[in-house]
PDB file of N, CA and C in Angstrom:
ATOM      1  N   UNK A   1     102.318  84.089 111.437  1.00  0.00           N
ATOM      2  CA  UNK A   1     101.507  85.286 111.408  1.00  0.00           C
ATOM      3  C   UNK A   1     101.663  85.955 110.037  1.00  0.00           C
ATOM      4  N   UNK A   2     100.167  86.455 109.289  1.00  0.00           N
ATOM      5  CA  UNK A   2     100.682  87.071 108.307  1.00  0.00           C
ATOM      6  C   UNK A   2     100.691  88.359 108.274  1.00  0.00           C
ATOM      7  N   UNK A   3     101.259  89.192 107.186  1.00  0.00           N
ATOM      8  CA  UNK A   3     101.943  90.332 107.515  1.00  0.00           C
ATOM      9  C   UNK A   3     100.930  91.098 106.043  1.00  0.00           C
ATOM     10  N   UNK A   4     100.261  92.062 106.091  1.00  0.00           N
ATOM     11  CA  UNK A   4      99.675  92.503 105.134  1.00  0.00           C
ATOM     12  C   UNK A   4     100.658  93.898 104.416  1.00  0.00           C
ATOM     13  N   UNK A   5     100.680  93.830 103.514  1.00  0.00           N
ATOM     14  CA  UNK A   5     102.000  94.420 102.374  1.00  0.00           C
ATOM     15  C   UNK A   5     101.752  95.157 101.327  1.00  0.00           C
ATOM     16  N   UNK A   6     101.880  96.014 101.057  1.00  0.00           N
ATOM     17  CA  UNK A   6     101.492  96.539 100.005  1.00  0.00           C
ATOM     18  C   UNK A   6     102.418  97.022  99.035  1.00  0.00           C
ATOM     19  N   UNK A   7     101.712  96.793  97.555  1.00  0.00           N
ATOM     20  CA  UNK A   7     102.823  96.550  96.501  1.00  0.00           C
ATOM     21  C   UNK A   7     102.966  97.931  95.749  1.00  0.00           C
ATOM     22  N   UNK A   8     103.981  98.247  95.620  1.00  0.00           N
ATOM     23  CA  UNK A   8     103.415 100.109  94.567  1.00  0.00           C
ATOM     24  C   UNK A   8     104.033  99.772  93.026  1.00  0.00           C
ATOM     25  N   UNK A   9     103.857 100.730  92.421  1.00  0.00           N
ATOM     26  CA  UNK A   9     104.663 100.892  90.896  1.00  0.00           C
ATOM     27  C   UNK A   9     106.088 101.295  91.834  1.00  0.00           C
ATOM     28  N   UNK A  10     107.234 100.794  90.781  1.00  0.00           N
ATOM     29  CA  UNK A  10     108.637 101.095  91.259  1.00  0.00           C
ATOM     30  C   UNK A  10     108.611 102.673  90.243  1.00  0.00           C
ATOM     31  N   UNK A  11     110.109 102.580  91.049  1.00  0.00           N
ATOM     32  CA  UNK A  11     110.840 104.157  90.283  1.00  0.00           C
ATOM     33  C   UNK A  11     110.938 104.132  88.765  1.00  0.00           C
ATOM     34  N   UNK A  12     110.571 104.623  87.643  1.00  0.00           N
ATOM     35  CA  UNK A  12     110.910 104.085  86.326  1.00  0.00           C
ATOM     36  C   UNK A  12     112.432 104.665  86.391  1.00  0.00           C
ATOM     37  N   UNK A  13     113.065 104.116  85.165  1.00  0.00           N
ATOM     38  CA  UNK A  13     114.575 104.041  85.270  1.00  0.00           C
ATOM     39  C   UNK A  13     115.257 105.579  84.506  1.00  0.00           C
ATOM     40  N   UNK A  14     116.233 106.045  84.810  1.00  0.00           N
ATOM     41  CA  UNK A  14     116.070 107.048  85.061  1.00  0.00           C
ATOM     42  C   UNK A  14     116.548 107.980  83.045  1.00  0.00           C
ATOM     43  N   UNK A  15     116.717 106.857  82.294  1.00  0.00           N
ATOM     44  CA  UNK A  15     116.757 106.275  80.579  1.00  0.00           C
ATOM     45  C   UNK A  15     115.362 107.279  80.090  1.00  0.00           C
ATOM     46  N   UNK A  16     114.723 106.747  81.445  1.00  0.00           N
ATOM     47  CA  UNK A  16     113.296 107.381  80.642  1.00  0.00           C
ATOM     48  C   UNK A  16     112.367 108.845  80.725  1.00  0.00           C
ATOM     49  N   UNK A  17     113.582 109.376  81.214  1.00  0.00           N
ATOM     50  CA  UNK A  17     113.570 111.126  81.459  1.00  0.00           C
ATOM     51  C   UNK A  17     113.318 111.181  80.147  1.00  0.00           C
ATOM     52  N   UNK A  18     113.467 111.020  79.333  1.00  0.00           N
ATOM     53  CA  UNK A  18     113.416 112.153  78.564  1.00  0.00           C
ATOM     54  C   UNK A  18     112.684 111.081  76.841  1.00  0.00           C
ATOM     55  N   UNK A  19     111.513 110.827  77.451  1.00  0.00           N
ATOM     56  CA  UNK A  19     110.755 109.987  76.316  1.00  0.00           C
ATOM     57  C   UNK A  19     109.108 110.009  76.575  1.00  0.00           C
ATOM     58  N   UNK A  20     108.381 110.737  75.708  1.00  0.00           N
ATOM     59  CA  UNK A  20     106.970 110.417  75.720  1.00  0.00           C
ATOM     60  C   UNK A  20     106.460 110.283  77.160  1.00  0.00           C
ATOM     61  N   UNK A  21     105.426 109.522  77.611  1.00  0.00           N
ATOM     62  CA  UNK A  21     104.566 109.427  78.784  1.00  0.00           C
ATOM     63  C   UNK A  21     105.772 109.426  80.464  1.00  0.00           C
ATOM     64  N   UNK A  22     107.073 108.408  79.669  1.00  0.00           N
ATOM     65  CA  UNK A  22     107.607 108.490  81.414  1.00  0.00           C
ATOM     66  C   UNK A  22     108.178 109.976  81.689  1.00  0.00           C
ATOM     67  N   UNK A  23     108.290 110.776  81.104  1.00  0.00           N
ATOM     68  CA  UNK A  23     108.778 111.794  81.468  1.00  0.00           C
ATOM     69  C   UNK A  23     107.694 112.087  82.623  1.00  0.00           C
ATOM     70  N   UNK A  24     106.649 112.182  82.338  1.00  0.00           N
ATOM     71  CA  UNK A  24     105.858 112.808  83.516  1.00  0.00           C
ATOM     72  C   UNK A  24     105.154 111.482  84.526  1.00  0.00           C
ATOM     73  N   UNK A  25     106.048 110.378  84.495  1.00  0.00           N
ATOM     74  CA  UNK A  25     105.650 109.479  85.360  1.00  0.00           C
ATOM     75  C   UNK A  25     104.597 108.742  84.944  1.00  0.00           C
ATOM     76  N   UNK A  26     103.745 109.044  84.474  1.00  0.00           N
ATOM     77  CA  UNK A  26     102.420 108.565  84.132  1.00  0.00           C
ATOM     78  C   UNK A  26     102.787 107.079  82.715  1.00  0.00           C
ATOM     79  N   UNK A  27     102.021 105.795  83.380  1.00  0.00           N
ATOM     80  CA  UNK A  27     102.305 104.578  83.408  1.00  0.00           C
ATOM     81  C   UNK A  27     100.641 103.761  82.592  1.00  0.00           C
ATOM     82  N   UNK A  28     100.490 103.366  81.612  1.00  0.00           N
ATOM     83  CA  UNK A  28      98.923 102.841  81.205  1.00  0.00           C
ATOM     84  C   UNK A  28      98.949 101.673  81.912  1.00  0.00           C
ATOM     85  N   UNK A  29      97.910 101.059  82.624  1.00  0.00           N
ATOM     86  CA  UNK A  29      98.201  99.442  82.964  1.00  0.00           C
ATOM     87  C   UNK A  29      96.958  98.896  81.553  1.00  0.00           C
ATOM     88  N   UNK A  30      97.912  98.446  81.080  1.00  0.00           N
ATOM     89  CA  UNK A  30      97.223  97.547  79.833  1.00  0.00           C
ATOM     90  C   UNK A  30      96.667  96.273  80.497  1.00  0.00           C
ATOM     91  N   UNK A  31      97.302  95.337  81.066  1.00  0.00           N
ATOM     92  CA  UNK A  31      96.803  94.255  82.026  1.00  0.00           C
ATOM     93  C   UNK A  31      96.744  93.685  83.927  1.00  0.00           C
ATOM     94  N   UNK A  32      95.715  93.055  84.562  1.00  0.00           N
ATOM     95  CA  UNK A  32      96.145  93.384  85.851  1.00  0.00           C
ATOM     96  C   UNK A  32      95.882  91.162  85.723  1.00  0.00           C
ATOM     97  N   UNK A  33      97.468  91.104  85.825  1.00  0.00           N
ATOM     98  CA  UNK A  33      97.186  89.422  86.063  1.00  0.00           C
ATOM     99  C   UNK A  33      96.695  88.038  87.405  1.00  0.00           C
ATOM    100  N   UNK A  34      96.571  89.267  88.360  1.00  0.00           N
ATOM    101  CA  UNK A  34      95.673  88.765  89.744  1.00  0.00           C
ATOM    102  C   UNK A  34      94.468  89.270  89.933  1.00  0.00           C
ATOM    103  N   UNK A  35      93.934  88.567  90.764  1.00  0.00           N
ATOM    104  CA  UNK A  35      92.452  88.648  91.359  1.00  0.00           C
ATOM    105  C   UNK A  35      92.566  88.655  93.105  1.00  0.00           C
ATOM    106  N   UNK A  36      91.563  89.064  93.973  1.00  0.00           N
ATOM    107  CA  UNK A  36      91.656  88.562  95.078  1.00  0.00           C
ATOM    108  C   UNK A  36      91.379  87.248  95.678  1.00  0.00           C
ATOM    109  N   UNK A  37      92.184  87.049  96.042  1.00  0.00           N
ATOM    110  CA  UNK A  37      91.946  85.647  96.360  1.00  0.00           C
ATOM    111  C   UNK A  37      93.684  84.483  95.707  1.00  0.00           C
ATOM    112  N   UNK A  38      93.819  85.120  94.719  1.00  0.00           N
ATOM    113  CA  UNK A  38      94.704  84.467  93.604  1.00  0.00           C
ATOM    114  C   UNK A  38      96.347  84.227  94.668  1.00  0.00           C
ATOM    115  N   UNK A  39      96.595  83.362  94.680  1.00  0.00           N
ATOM    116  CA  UNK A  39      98.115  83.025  95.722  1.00  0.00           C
ATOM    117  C   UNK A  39      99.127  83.111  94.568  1.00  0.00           C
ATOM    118  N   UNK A  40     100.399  84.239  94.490  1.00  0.00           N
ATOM    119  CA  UNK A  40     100.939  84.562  94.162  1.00  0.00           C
ATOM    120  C   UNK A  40     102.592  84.160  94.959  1.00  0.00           C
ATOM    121  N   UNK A  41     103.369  83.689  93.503  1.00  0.00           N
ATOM    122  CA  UNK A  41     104.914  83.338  94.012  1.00  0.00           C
ATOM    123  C   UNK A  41     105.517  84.698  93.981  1.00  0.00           C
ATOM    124  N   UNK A  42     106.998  84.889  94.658  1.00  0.00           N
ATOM    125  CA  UNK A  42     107.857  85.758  94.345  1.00  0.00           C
ATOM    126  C   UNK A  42     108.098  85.961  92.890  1.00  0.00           C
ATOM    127  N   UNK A  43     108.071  87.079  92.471  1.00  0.00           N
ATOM    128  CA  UNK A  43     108.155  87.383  90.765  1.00  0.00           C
ATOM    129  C   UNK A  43     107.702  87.127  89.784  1.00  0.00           C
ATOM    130  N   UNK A  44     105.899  86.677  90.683  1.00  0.00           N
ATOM    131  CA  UNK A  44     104.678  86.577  89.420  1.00  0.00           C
ATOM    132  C   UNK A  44     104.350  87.725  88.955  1.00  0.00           C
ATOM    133  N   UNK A  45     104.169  88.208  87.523  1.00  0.00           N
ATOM    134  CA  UNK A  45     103.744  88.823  87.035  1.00  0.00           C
ATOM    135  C   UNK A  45     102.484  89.977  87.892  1.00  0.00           C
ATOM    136  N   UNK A  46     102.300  90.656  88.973  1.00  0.00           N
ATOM    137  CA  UNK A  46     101.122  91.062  88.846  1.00  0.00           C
ATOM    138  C   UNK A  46     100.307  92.078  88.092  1.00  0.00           C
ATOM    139  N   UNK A  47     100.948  93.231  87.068  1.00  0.00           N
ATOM    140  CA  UNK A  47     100.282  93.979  86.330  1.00  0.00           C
ATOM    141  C   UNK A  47     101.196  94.033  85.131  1.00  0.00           C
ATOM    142  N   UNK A  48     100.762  94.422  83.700  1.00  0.00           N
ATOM    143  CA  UNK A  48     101.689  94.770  82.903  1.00  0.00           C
ATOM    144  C   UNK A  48     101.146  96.894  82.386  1.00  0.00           C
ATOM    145  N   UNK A  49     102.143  97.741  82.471  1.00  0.00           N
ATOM    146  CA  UNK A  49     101.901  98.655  82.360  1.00  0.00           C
ATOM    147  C   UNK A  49     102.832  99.130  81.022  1.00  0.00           C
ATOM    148  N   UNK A  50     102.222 100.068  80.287  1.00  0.00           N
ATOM    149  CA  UNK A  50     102.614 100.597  79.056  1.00  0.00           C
ATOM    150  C   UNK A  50     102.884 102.064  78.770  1.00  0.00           C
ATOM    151  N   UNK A  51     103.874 102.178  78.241  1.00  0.00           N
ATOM    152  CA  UNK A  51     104.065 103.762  77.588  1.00  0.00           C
ATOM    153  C   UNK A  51     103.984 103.774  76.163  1.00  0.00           C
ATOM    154  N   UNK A  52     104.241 104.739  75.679  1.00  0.00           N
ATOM    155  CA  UNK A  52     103.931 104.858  73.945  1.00  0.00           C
ATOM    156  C   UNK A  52     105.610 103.963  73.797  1.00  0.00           C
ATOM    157  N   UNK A  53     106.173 103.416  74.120  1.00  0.00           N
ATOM    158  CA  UNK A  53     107.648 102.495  73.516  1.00  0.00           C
ATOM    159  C   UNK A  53     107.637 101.426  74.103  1.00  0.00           C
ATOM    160  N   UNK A  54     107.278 101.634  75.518  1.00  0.00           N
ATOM    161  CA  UNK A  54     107.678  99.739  75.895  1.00  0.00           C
ATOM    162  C   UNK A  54     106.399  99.362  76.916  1.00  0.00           C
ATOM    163  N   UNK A  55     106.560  98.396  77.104  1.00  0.00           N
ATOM    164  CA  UNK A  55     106.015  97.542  78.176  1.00  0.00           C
ATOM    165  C   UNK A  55     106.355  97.021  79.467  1.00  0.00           C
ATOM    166  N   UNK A  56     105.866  96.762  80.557  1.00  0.00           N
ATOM    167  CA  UNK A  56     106.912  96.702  81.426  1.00  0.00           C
ATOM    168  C   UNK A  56     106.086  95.689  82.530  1.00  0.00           C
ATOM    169  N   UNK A  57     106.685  94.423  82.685  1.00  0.00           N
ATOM    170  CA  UNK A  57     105.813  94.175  83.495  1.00  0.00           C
ATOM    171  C   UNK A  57     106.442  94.245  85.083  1.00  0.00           C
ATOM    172  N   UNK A  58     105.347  94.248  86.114  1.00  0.00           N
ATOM    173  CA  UNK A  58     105.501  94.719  87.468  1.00  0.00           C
ATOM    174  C   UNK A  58     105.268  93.075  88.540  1.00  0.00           C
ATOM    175  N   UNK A  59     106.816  92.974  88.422  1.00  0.00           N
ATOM    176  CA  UNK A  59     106.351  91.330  89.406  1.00  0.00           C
ATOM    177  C   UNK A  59     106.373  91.215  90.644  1.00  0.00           C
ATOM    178  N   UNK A  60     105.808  90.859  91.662  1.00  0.00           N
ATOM    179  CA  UNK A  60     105.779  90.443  92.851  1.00  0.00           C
ATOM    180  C   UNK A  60     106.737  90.537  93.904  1.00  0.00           C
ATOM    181  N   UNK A  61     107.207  91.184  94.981  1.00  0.00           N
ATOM    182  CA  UNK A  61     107.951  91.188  95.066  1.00  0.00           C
ATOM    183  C   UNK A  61     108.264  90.135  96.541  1.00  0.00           C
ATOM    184  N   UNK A  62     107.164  89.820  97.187  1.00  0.00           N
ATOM    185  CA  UNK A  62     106.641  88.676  97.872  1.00  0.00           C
ATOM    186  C   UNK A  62     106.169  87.823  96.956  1.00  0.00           C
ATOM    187  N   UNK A  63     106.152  86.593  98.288  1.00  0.00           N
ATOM    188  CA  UNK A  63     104.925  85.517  97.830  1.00  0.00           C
ATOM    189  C   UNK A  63     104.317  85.642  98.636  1.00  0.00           C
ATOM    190  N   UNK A  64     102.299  85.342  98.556  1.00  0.00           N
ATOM    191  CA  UNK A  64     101.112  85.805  99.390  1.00  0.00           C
ATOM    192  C   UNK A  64      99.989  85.586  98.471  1.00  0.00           C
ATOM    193  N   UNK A  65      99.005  86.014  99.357  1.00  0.00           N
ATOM    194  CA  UNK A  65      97.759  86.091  98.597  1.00  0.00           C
ATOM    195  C   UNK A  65      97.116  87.662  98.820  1.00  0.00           C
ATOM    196  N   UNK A  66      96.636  87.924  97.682  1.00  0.00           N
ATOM    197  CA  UNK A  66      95.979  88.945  96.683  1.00  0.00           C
ATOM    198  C   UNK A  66      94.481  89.677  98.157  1.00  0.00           C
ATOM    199  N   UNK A  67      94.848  90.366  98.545  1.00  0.00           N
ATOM    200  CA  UNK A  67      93.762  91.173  99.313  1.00  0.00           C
ATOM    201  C   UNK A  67      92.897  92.092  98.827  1.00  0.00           C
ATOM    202  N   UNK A  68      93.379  92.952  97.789  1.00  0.00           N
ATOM    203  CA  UNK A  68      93.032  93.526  97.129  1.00  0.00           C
ATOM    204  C   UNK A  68      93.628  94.276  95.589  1.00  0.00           C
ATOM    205  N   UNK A  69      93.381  94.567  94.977  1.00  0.00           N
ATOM    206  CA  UNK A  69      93.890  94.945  93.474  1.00  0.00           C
ATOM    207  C   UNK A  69      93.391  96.567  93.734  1.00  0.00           C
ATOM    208  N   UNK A  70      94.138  97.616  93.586  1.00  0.00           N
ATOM    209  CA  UNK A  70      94.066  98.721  93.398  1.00  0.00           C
ATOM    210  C   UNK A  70      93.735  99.304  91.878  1.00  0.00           C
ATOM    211  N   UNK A  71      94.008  98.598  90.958  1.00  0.00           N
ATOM    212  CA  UNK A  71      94.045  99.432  89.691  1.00  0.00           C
ATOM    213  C   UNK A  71      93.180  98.394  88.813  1.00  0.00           C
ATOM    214  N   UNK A  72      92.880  98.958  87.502  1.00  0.00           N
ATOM    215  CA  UNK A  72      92.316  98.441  86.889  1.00  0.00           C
ATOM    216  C   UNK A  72      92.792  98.368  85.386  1.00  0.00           C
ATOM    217  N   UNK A  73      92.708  97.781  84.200  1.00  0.00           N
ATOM    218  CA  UNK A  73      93.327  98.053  82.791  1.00  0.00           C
ATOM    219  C   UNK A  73      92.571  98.916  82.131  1.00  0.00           C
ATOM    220  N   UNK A  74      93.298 100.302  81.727  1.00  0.00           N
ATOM    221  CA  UNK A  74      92.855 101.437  81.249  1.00  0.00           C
ATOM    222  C   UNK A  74      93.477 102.378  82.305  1.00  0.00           C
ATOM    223  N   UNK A  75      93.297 102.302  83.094  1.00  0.00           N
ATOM    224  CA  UNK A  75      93.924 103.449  84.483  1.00  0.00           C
ATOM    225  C   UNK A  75      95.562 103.447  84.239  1.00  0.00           C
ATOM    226  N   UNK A  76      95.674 104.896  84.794  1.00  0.00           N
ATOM    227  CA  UNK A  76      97.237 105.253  85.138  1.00  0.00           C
ATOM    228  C   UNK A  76      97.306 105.700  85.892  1.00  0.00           C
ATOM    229  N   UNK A  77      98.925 104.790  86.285  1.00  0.00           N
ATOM    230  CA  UNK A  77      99.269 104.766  88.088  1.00  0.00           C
ATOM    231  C   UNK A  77     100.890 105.918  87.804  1.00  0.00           C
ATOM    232  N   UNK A  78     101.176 106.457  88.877  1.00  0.00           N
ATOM    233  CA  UNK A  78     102.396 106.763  88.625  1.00  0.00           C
ATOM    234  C   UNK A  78     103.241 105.905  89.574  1.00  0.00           C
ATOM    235  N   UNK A  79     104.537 106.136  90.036  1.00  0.00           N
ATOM    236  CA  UNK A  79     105.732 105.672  90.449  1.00  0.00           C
ATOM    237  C   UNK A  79     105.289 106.433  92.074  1.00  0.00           C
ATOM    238  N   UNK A  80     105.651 104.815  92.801  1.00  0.00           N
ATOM    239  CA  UNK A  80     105.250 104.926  93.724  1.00  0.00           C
ATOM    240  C   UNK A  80     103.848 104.606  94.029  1.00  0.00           C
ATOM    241  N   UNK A  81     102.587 104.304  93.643  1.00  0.00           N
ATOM    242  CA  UNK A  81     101.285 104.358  93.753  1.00  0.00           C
ATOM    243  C   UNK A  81     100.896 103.157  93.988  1.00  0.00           C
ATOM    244  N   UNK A  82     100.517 102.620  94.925  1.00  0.00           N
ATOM    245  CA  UNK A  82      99.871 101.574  95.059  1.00  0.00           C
ATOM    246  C   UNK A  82      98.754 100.720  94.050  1.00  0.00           C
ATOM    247  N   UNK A  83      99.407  99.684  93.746  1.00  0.00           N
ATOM    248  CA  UNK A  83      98.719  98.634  93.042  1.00  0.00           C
ATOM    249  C   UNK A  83      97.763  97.487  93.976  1.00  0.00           C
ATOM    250  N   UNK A  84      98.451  96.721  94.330  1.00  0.00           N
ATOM    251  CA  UNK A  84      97.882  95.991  94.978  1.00  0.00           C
ATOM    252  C   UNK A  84      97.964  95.625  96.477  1.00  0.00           C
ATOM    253  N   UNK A  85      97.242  95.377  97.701  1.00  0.00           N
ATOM    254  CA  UNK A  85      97.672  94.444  99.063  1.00  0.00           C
ATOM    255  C   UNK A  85      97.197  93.075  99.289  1.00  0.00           C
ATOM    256  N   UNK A  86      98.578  92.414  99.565  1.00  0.00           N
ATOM    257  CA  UNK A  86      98.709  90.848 100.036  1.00  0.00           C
ATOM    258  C   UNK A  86      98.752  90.604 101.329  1.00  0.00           C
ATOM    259  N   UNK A  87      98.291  89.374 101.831  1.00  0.00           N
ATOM    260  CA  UNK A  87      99.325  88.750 102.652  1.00  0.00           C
ATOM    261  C   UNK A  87      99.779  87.837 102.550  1.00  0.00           C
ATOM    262  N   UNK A  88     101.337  88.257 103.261  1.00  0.00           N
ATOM    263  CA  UNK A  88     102.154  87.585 103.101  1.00  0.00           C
ATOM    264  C   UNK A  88     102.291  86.444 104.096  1.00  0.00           C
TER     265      UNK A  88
END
């Protein structure tokens, strides 16, 4: 049976109090590396998101397939916010 799941942005680390964009949570997704449909392993890449210093990419934390993609490249998600739902 599959189990439908949904993936969010994690907590950013807590280093990044006090720097540019993570201070206020707010996350750029520069790239979104699934589609629906796309079957995804444990700790595939699915979005890469950006602040004015680093990059960060956001991997999988199941394996499943892609139900839907929440975000898009240009949009900002904060911590906690749903990106994408699979099933698993």
């Amino acid at each position: 049976m599959s189990v439908l799941k949904e993936i969010c942005i994690p907590k950013a680390p807590a280093c990044w109090e006090t720097c540019g964009n993570c201070a206020t949570g707010e996350l750029l997704v520069s790239s979104v590396n699934v589609a629906v449909g796309d079957t995804v392993a444990h700790d595939d890449t699915l979005i890469v998101v950006e602040t004015d210093k680093v990059s960060l990419d956001i991997p999988s934390p199941y394996a499943g397939v892609v139900v839907e993609v929440l975000v898009k490249p240009g949009s900002v998600v904060k911590e906690y916010e749903a990106i994408v739902r699979m099933k698993t």
